[in-house]
C-alpha atoms as a PDB file:
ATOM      1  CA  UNK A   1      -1.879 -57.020  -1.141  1.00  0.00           C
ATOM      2  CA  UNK A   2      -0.691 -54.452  -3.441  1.00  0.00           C
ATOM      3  CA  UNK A   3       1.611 -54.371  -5.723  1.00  0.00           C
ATOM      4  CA  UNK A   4       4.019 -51.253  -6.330  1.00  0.00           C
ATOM      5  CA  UNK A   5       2.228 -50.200  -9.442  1.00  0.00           C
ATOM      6  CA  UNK A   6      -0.894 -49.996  -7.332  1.00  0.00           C
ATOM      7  CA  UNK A   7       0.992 -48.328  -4.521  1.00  0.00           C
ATOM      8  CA  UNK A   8       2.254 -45.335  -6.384  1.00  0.00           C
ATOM      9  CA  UNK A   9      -1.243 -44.230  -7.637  1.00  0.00           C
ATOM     10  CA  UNK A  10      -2.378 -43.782  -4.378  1.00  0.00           C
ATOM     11  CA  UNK A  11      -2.148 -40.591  -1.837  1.00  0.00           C
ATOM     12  CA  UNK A  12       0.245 -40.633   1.182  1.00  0.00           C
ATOM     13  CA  UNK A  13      -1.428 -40.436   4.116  1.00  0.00           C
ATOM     14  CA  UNK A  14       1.362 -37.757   5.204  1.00  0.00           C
ATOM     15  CA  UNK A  15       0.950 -34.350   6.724  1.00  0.00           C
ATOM     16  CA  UNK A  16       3.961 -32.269   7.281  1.00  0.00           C
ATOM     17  CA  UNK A  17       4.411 -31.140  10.888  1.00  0.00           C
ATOM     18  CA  UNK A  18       7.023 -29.645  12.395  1.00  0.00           C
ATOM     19  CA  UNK A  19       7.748 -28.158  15.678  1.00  0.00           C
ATOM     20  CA  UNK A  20      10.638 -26.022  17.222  1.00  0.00           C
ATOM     21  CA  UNK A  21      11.346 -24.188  20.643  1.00  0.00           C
ATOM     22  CA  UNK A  22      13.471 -21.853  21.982  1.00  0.00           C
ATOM     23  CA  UNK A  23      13.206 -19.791  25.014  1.00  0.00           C
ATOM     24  CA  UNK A  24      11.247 -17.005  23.279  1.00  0.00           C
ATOM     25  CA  UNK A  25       9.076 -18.967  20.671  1.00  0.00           C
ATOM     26  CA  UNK A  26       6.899 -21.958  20.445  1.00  0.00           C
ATOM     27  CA  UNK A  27       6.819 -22.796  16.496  1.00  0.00           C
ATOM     28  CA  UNK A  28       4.678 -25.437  15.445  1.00  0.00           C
ATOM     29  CA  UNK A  29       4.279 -25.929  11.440  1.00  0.00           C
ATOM     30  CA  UNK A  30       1.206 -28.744  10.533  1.00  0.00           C
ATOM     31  CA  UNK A  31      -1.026 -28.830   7.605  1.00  0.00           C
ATOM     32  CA  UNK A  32      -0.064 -25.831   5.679  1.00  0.00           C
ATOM     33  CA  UNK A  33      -0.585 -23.844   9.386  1.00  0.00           C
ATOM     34  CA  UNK A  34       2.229 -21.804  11.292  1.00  0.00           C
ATOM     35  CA  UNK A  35       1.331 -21.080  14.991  1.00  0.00           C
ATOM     36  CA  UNK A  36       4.046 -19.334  16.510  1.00  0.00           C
ATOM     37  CA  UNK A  37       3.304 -18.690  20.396  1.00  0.00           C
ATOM     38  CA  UNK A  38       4.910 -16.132  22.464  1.00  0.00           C
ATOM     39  CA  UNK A  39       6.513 -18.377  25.324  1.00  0.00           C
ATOM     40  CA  UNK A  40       8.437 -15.927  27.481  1.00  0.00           C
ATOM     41  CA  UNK A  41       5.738 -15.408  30.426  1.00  0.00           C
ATOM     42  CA  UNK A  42       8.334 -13.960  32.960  1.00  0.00           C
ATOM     43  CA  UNK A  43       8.662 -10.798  31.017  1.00  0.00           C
ATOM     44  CA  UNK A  44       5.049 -10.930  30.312  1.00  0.00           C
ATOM     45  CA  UNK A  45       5.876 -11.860  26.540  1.00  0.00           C
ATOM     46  CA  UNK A  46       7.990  -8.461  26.200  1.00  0.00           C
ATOM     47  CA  UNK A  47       8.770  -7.372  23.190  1.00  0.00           C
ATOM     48  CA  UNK A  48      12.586  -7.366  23.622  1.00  0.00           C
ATOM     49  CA  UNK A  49      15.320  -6.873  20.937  1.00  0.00           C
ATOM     50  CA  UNK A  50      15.980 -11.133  21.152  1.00  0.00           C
ATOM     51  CA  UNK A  51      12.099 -11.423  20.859  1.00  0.00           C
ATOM     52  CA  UNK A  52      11.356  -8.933  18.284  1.00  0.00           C
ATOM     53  CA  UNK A  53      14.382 -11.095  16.308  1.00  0.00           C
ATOM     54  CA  UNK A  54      12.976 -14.218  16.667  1.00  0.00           C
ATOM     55  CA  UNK A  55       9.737 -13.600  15.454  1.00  0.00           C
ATOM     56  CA  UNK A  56      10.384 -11.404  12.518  1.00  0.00           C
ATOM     57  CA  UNK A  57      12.396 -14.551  11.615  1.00  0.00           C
ATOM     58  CA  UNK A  58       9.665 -17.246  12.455  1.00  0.00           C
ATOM     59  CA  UNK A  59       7.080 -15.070  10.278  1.00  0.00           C
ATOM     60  CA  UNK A  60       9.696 -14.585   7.310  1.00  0.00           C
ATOM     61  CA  UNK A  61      10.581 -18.478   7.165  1.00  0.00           C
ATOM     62  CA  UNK A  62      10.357 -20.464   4.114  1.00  0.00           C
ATOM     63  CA  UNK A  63       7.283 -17.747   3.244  1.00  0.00           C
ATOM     64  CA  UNK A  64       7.087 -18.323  -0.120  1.00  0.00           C
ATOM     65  CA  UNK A  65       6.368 -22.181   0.429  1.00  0.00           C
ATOM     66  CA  UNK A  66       3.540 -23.174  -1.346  1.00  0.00           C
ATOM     67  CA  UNK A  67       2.704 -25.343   1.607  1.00  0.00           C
ATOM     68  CA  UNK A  68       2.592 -22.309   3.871  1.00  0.00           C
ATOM     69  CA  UNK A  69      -1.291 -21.327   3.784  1.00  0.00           C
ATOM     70  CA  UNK A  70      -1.658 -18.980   7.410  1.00  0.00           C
ATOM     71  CA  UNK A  71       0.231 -18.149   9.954  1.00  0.00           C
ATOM     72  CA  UNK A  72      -1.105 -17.898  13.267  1.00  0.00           C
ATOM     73  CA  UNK A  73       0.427 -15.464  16.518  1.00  0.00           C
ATOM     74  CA  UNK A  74      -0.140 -16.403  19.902  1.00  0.00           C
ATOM     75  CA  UNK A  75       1.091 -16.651  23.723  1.00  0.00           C
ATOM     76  CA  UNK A  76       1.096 -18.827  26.848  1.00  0.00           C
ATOM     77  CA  UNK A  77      -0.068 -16.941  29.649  1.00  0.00           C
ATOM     78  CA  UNK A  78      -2.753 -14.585  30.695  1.00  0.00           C
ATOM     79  CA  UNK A  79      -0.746 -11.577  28.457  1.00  0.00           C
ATOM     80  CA  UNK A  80      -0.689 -11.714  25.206  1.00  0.00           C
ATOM     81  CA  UNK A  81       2.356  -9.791  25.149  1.00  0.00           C
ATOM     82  CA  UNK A  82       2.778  -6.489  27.795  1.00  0.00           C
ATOM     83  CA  UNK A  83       4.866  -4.627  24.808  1.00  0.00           C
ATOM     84  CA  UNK A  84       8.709  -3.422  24.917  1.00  0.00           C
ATOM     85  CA  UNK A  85      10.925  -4.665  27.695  1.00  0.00           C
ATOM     86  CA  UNK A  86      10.899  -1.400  28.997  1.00  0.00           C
ATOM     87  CA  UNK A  87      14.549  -2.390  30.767  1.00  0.00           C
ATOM     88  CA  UNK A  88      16.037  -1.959  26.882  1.00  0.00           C
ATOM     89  CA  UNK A  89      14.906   1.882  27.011  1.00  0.00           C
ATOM     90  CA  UNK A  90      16.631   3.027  30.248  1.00  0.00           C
ATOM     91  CA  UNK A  91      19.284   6.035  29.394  1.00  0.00           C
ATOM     92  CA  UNK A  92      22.075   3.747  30.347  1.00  0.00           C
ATOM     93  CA  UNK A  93      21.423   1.730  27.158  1.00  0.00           C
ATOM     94  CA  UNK A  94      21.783   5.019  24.720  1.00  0.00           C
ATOM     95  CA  UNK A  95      20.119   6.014  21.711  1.00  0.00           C
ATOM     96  CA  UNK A  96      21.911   3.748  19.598  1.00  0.00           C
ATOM     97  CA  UNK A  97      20.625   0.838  21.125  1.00  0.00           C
ATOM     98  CA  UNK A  98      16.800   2.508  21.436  1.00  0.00           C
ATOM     99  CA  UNK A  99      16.708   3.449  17.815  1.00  0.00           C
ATOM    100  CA  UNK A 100      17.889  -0.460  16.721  1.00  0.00           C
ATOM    101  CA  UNK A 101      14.896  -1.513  19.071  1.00  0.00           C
ATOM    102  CA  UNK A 102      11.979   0.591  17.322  1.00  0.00           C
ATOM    103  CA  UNK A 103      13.913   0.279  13.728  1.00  0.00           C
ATOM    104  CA  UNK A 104      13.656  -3.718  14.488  1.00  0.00           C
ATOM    105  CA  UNK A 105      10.178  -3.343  15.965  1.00  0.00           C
ATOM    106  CA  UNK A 106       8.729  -1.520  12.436  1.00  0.00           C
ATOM    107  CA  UNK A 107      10.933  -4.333  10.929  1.00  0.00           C
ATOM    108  CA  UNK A 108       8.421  -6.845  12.901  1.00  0.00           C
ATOM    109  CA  UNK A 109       5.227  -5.217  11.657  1.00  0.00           C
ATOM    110  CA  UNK A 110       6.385  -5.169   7.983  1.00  0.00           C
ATOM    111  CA  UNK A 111       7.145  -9.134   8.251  1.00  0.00           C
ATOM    112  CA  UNK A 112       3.404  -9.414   9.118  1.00  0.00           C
ATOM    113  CA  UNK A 113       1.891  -6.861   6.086  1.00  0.00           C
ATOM    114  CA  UNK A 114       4.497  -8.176   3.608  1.00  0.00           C
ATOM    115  CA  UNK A 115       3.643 -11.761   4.385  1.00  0.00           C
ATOM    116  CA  UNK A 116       2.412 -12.894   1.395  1.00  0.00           C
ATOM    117  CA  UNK A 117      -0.220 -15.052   3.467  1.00  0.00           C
ATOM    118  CA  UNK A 118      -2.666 -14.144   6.322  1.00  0.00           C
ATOM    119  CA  UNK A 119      -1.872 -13.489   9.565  1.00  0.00           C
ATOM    120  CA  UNK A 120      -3.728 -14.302  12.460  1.00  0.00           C
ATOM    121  CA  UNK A 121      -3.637 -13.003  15.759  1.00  0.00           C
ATOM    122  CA  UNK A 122      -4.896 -15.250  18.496  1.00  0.00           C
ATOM    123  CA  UNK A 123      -5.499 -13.119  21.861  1.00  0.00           C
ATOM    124  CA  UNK A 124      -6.826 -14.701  24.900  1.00  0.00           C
ATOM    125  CA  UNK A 125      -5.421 -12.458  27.711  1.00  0.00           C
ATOM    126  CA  UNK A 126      -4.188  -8.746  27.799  1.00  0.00           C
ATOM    127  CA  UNK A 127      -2.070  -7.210  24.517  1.00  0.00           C
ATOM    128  CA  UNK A 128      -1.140  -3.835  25.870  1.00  0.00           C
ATOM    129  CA  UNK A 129       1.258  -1.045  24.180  1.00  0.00           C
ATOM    130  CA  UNK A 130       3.622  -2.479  21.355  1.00  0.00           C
ATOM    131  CA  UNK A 131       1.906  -5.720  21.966  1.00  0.00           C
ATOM    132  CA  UNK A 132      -1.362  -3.965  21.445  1.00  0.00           C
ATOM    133  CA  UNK A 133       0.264  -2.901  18.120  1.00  0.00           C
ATOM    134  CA  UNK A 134       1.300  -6.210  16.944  1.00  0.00           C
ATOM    135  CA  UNK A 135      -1.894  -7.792  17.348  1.00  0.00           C
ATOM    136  CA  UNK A 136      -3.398  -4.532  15.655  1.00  0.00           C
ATOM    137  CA  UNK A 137      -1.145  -4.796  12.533  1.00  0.00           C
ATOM    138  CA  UNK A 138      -2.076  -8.388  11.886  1.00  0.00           C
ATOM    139  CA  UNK A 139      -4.458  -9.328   9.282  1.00  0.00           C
ATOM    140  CA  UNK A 140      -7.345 -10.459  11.287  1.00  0.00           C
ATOM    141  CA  UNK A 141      -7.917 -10.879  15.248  1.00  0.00           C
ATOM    142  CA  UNK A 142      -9.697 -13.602  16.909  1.00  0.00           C
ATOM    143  CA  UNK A 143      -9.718 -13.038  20.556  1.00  0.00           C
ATOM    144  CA  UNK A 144     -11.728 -14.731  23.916  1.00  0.00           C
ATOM    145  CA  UNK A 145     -14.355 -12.492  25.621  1.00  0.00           C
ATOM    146  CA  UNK A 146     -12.158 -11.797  28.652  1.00  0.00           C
ATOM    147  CA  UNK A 147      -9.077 -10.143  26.219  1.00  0.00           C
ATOM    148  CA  UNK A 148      -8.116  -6.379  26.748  1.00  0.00           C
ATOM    149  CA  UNK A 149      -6.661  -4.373  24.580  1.00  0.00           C
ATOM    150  CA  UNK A 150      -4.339  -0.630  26.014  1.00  0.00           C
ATOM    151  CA  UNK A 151      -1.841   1.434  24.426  1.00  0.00           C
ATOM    152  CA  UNK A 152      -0.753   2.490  28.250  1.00  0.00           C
ATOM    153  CA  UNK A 153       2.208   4.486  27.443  1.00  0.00           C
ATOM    154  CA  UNK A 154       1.271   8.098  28.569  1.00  0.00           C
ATOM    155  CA  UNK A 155       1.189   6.325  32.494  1.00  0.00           C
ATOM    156  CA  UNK A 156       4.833   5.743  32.232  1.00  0.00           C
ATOM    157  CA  UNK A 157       5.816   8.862  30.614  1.00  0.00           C
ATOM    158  CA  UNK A 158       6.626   7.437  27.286  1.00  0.00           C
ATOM    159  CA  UNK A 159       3.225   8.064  24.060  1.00  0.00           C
ATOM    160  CA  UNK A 160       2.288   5.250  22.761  1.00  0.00           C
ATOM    161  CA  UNK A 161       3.470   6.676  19.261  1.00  0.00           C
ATOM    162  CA  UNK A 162       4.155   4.065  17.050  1.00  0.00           C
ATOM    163  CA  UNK A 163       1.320   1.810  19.157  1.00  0.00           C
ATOM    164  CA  UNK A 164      -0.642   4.336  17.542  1.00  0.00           C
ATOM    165  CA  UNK A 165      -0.053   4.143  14.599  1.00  0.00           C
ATOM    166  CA  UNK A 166      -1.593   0.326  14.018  1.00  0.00           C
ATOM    167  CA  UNK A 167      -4.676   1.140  16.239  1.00  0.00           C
ATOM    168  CA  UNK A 168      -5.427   4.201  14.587  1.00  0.00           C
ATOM    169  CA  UNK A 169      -5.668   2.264  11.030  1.00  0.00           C
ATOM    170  CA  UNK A 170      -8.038  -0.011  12.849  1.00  0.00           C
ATOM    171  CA  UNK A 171     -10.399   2.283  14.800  1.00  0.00           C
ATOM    172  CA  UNK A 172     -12.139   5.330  14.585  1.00  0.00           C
ATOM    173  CA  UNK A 173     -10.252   8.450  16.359  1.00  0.00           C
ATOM    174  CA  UNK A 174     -12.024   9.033  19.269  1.00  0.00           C
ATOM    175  CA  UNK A 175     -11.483   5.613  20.273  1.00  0.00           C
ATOM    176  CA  UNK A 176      -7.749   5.397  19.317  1.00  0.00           C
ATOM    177  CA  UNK A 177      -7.381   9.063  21.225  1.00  0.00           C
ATOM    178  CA  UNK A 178      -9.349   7.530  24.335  1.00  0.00           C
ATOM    179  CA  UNK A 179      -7.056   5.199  24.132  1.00  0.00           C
ATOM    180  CA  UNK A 180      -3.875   6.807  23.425  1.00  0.00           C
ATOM    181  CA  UNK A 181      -4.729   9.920  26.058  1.00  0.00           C
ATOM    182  CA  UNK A 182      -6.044   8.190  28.919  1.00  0.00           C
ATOM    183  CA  UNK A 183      -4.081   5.078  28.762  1.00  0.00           C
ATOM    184  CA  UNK A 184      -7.486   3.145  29.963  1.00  0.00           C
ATOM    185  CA  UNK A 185      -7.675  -0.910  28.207  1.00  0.00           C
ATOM    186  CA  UNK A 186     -10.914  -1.448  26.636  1.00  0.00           C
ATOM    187  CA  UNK A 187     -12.670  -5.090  26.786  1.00  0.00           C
ATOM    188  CA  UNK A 188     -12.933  -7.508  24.270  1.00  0.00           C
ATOM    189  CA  UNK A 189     -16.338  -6.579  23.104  1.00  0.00           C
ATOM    190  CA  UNK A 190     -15.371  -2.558  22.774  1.00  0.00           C
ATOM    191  CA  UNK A 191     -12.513  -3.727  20.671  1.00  0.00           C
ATOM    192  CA  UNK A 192     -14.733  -5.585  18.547  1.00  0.00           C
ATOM    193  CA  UNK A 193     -17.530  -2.677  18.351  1.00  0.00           C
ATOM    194  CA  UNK A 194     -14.668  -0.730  17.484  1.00  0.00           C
ATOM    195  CA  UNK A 195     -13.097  -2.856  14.103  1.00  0.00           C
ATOM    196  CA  UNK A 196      -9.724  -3.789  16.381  1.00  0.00           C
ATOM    197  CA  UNK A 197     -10.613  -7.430  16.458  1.00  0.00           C
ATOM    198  CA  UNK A 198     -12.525  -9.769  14.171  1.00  0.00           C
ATOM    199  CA  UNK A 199     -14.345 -11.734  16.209  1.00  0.00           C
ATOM    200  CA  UNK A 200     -14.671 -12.218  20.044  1.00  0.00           C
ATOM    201  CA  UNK A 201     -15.514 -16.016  21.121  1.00  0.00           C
ATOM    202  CA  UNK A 202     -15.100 -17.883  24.681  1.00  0.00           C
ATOM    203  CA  UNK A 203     -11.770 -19.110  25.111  1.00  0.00           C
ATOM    204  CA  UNK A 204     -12.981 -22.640  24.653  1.00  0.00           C
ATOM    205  CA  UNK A 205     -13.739 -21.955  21.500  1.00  0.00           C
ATOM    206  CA  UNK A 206     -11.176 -19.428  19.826  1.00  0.00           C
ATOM    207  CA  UNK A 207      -8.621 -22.296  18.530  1.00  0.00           C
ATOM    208  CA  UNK A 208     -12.066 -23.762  16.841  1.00  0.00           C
ATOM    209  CA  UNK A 209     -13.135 -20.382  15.591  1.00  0.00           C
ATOM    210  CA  UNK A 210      -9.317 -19.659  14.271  1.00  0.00           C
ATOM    211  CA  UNK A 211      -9.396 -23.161  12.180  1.00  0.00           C
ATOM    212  CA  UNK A 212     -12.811 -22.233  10.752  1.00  0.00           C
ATOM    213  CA  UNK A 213     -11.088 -18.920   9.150  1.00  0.00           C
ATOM    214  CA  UNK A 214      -7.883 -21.099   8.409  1.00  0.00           C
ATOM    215  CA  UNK A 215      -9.946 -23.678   6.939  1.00  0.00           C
ATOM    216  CA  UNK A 216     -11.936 -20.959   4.278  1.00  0.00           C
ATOM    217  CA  UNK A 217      -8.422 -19.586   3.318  1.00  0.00           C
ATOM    218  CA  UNK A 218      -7.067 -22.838   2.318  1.00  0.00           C
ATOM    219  CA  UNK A 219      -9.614 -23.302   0.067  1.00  0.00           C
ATOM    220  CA  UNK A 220      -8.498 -20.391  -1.991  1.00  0.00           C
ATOM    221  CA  UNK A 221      -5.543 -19.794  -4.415  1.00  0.00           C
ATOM    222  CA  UNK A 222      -2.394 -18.893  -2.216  1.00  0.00           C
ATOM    223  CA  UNK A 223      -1.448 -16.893  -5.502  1.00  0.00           C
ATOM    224  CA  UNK A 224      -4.617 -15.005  -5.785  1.00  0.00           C
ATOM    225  CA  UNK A 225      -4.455 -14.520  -2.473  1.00  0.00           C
ATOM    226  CA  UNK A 226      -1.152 -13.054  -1.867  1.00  0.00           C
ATOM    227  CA  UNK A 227      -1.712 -11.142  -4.767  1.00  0.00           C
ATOM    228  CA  UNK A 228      -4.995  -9.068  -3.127  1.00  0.00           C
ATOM    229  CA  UNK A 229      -3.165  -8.786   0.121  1.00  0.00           C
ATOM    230  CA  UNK A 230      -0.265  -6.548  -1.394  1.00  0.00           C
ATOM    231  CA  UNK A 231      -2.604  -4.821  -3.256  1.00  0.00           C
ATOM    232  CA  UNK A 232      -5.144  -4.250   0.027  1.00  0.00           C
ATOM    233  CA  UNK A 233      -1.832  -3.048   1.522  1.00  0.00           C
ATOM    234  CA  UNK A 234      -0.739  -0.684  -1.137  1.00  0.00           C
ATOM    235  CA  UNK A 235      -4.287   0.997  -2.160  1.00  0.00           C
ATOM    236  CA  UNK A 236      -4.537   2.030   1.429  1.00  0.00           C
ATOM    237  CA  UNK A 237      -1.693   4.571   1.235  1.00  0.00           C
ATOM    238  CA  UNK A 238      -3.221   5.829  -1.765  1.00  0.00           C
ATOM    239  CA  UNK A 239      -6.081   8.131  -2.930  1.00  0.00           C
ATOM    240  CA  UNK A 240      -8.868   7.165  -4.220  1.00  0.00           C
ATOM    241  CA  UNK A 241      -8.569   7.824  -8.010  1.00  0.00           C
ATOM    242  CA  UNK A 242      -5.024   6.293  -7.719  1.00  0.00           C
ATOM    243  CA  UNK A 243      -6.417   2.860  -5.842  1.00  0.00           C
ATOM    244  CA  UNK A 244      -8.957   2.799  -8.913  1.00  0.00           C
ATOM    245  CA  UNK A 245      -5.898   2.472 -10.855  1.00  0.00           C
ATOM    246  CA  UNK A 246      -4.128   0.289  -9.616  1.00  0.00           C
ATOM    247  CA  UNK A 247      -6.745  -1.429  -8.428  1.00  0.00           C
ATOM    248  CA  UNK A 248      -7.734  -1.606 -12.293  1.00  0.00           C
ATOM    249  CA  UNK A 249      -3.853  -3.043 -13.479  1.00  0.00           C
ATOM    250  CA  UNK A 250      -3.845  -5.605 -10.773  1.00  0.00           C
ATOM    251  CA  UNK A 251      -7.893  -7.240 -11.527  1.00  0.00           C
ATOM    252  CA  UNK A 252      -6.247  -7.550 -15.348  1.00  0.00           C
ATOM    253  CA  UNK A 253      -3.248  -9.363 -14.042  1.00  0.00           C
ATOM    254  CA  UNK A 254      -5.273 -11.561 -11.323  1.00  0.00           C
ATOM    255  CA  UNK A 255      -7.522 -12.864 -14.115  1.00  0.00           C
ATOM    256  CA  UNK A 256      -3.950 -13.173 -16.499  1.00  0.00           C
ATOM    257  CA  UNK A 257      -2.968 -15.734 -13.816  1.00  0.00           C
ATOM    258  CA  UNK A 258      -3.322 -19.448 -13.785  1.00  0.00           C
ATOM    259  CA  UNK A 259      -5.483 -19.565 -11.306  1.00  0.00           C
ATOM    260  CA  UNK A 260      -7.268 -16.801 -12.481  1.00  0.00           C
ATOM    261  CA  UNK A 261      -8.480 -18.261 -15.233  1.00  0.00           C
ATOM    262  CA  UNK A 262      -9.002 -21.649 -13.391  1.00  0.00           C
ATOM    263  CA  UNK A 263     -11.579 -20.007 -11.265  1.00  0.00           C
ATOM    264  CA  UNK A 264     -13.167 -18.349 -14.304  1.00  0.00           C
ATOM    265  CA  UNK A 265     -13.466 -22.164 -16.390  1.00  0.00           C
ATOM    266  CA  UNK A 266     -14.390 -23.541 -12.955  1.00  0.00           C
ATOM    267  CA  UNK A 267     -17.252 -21.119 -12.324  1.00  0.00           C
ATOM    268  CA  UNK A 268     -18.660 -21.699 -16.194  1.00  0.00           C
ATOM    269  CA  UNK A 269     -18.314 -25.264 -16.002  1.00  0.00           C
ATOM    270  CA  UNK A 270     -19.924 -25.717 -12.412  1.00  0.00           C
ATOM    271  CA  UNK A 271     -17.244 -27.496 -11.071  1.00  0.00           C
ATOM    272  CA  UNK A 272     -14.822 -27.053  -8.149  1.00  0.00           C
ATOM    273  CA  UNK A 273     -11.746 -24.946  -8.878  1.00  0.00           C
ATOM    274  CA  UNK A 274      -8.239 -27.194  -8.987  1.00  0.00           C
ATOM    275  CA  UNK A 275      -5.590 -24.434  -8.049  1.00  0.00           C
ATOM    276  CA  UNK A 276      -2.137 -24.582  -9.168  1.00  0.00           C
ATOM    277  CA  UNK A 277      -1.336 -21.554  -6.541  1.00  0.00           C
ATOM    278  CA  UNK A 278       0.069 -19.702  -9.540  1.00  0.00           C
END
């Protein structure tokens, strides 16, 4: 039997889980991973006003937690999500209201890019017009072999502008104009020929293909990492004698860091890296 000076030596066998529902969102919090599922199937997971809240909230939660390693986005239903609830955008509503829903729909996407951890999008079914953009502006895309991906918006009258603007920093123009012009979806596979997606798996095995990524980011510095993913972010927007430099001030400050340094000493000593996530 052991005795409490034994007992406090040793590990808990504890991992943190944590799950919460509402009639928009399925959040479920376990081992350092955040899936939060689109659960509103009788809009088509719509990217209403009261959705659009939600998540931005669900992403931005506790996201400096040093427990927080990924977050992952997903949906119940054979859409992934079918893009604004075009109901918001009828005149009757006014401009008021349709400038709050694309000022809280850019609001959305920056929660994902300023995310100081990855963010994974998790498509087994159709993401079409804003929802094609959401999955577009995530970090990475892992999606089943029988996804599509459409930026529709031309059919109904209304360009898929701001759609656009996500896809084309993911493809090459001719396919973000086929898409954008014709309205047409294009399958899994073209999406992945095309850099939209990351990988393309069958859906039996995209939750085990989404762990496997998961799994190699946890065993990196959360610092280090958040650190390269502002920077990857920021040199973008930049040109290329101007990424150079920053990309120059912000290699001297990663290897300034804790961690930094820990991966230095644990490279030169042959020895696996202990990170302090600092």
């Amino acid at each position: 039997m052991l005795v409490p000076r034994q007992m406090k030596h040793l590990k808990p066998l504890f991992v943190f889980r944590r799950s919460i529902h509402s009639q928009y969102l399925i959040t479920n919090e376990s081992n350092g991973t955040r899936e939060i599922t689109l659960n509103h199937e009788k809009t088509k997971n719509s990217l209403s006003l009261d959705m659009m809240t939600h998540l931005t909230q669900a992403i931005n939660a506790n996201k400096d937690d040093k427990l927080l390693r990924a977050i992952v986005l997903s949906a119940k239903g054979n859409v992934f999500s079918a893009g604004h609830n075009l109901k918001e955008l009828q005149s009757s509503t006014g401009m008021d209201q349709h400038k709050l829903i694309f000022n809280k729909a850019s609001e959305l996407m920056k929660s994902i890019i300023q995310s100081p951890v990855p963010v994974i999008a998790k498509v087994n079914g159709f993401a079409t017009a804003a929802g094609c953009q959401l999955v577009a502006t995530c970090d990475m895309i892992v999606c089943s072999d029988n996804s599509k991906f459409s930026t529709p918006g031309a059919n109904f009258g209304i360009f898929c502008s701001t759609p656009g603007i996500a896809v084309a920093r993911c493809v090459p123009k001719s396919r973000a104009t086929y898409m954008l012009f014709t309205g047409e979806p294009i399958t899994a596979q073209e999406a992945y020929d095309s850099g939209l997606v990351t990988k393309v798996v069958p859906a039996s095995e995209l939750d085990n293909e989404v762990n496997k990524i998961i799994e190699k980011i946890k065993h990196k510095s959360r610092s280090v990492i958040a650190l390269g993913k502002e920077f990857f972010y920021k040199q973008i927007d930049l040109s290329l004698m101007d990424a150079y430099k920053l990309g120059e001030d912000i290699m001297v400050k990663n290897i300034n860091t804790n961690d930094g340094q820990e991966g230095i000493k644990s490279f030169v000593e042959k020895r696996k890296a202990i990170w302090s996530h600092e």
